[in-house]
C-alpha atoms as a PDB file:
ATOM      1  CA  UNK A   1     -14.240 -23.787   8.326  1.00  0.00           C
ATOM      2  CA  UNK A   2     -11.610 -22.461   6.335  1.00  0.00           C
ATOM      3  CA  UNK A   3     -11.585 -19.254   4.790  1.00  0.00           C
ATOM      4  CA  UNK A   4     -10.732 -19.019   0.443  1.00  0.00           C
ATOM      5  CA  UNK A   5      -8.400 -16.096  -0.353  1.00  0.00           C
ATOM      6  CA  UNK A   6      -9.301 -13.524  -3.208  1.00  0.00           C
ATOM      7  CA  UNK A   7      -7.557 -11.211  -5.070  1.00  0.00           C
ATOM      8  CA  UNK A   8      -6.734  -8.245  -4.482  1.00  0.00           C
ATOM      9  CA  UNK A   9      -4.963  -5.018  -6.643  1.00  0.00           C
ATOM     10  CA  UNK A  10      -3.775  -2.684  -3.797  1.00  0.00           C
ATOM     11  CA  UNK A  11      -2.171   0.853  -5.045  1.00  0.00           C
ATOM     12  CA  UNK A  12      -0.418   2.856  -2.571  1.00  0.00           C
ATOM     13  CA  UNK A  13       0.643   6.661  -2.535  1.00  0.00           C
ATOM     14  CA  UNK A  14       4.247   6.863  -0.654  1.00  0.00           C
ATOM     15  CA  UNK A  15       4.985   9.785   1.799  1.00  0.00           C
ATOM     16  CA  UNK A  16       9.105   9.356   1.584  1.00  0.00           C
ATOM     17  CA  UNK A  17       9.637  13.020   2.291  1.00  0.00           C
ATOM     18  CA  UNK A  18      12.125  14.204   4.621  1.00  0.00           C
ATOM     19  CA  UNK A  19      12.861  10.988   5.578  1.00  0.00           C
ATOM     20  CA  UNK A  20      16.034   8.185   5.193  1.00  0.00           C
ATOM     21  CA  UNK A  21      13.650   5.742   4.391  1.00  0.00           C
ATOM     22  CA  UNK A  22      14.367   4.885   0.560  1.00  0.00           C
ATOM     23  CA  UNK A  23      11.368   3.820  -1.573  1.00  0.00           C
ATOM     24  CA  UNK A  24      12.276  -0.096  -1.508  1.00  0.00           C
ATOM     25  CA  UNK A  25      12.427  -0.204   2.610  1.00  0.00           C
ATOM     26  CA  UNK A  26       8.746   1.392   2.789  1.00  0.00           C
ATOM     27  CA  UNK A  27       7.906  -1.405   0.289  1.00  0.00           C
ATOM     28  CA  UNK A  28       9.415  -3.787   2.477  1.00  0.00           C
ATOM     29  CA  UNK A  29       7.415  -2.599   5.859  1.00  0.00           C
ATOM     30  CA  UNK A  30       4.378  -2.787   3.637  1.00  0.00           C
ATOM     31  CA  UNK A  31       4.670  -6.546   2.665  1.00  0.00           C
ATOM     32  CA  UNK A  32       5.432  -7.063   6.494  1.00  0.00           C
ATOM     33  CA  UNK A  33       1.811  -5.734   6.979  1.00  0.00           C
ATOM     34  CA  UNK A  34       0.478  -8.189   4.284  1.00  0.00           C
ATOM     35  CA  UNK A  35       2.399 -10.703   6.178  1.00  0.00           C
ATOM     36  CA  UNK A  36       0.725  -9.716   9.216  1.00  0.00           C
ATOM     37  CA  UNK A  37      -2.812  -9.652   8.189  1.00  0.00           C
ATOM     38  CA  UNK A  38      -2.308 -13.304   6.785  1.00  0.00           C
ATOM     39  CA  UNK A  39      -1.903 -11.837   3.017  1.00  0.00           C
ATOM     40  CA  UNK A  40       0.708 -13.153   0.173  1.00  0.00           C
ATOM     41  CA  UNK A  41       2.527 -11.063  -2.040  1.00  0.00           C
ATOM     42  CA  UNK A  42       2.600 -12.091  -5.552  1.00  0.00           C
ATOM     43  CA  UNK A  43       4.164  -9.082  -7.449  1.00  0.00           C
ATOM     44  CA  UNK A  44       5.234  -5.787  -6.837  1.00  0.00           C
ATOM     45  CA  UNK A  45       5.347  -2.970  -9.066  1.00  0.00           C
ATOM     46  CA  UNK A  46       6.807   0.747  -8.858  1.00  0.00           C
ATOM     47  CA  UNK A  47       4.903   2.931 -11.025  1.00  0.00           C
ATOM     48  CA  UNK A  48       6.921   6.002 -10.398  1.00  0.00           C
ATOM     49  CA  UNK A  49       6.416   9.435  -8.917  1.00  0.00           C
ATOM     50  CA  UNK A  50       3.193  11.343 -10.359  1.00  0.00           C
ATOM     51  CA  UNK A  51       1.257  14.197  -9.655  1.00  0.00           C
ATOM     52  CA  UNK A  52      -1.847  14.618  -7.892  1.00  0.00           C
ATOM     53  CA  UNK A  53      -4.531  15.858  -9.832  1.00  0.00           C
ATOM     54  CA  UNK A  54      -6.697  17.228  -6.614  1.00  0.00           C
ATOM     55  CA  UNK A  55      -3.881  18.854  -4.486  1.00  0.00           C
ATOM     56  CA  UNK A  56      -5.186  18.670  -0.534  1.00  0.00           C
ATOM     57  CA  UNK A  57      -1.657  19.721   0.682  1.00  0.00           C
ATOM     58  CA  UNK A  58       0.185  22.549  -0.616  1.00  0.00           C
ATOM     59  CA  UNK A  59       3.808  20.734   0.097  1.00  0.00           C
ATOM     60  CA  UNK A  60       3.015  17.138  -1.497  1.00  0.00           C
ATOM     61  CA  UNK A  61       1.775  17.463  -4.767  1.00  0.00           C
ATOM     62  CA  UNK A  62       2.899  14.384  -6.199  1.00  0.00           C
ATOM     63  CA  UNK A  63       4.251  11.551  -4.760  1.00  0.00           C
ATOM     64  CA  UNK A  64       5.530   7.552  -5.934  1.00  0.00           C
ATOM     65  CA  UNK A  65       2.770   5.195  -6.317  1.00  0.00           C
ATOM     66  CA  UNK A  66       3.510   1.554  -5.674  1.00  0.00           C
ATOM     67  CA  UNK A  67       0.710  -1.510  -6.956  1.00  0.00           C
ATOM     68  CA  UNK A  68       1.051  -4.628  -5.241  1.00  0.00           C
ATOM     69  CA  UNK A  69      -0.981  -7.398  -6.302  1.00  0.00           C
ATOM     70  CA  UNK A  70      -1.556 -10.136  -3.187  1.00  0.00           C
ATOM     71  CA  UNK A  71      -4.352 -13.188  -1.736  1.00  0.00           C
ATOM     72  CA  UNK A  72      -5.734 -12.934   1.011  1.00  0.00           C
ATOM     73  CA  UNK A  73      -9.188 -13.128   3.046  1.00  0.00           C
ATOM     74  CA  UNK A  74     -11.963 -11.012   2.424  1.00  0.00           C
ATOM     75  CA  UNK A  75     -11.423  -9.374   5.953  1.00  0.00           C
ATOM     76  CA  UNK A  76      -7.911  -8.352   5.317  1.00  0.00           C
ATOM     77  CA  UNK A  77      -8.278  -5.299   2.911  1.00  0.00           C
ATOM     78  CA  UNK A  78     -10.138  -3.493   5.962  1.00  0.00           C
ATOM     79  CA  UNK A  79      -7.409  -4.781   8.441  1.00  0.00           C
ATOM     80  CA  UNK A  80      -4.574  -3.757   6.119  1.00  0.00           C
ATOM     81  CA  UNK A  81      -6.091  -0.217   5.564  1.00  0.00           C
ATOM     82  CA  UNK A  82      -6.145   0.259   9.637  1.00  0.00           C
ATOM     83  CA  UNK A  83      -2.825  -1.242   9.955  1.00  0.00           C
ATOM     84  CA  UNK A  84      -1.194   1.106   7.767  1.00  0.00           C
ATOM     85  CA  UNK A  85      -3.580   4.245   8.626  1.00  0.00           C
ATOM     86  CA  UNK A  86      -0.855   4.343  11.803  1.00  0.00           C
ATOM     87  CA  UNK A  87       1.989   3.992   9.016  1.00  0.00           C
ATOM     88  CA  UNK A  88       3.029   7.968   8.312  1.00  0.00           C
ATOM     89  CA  UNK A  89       4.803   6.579   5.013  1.00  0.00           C
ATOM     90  CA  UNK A  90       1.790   5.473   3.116  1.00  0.00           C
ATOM     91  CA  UNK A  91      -0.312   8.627   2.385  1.00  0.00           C
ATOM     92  CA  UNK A  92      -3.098   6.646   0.762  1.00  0.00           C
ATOM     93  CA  UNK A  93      -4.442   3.133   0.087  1.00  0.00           C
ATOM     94  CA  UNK A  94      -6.328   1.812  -2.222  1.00  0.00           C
ATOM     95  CA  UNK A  95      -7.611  -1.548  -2.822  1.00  0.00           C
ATOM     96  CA  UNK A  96      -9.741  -3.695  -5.090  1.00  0.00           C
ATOM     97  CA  UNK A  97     -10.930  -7.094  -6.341  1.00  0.00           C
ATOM     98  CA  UNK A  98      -9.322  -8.669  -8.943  1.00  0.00           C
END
């Protein structure tokens, strides 16, 4: 039986402090993980560096947010989330239905 692929809006908060990493090679790593969990990307888009309205640590209070829209099967959100949990340069993830 094969599976259908939805929709999905994911909107991730990048950690790129202190590190060489620029913004575009984190993006990069993060498509590899939609690779990985069987996903496509279908468009990527930088939204720019804002601040945090509920502040949980005193030396990040804002950081870039990157939306990525992408397909893929309703089990993947959960194994992308895990996947990049391990990641230290995505602080957050967020994803939704389209």
């Amino acid at each position: 039986m094969k599976q259908t692929n939805r929709n999905y809006r994911a909107t991730f908060i990048i950690d790129n402090r202190g590190k060489e990493d620029s913004l575009a090679q984190i993006i990069e790593e993060i498509k590899a993980e939609i690779v990985a969990v069987n996903g496509e990307v279908s468009a990527v888009e930088e939204l720019g560096k804002r601040d945090f309205a509920r502040v949980t640590d005193k030396k990040l209070t804002g950081a870039p947010y990157v939306q990525i829209t992408l397909s893929a099967a309703g089990d993947a959100p959960a194994q992308l989330v895990e996947r990049l949990r391990l990641n230290n340069n995505v602080y957050r993830t967020f994803i939704q239905t389209v």
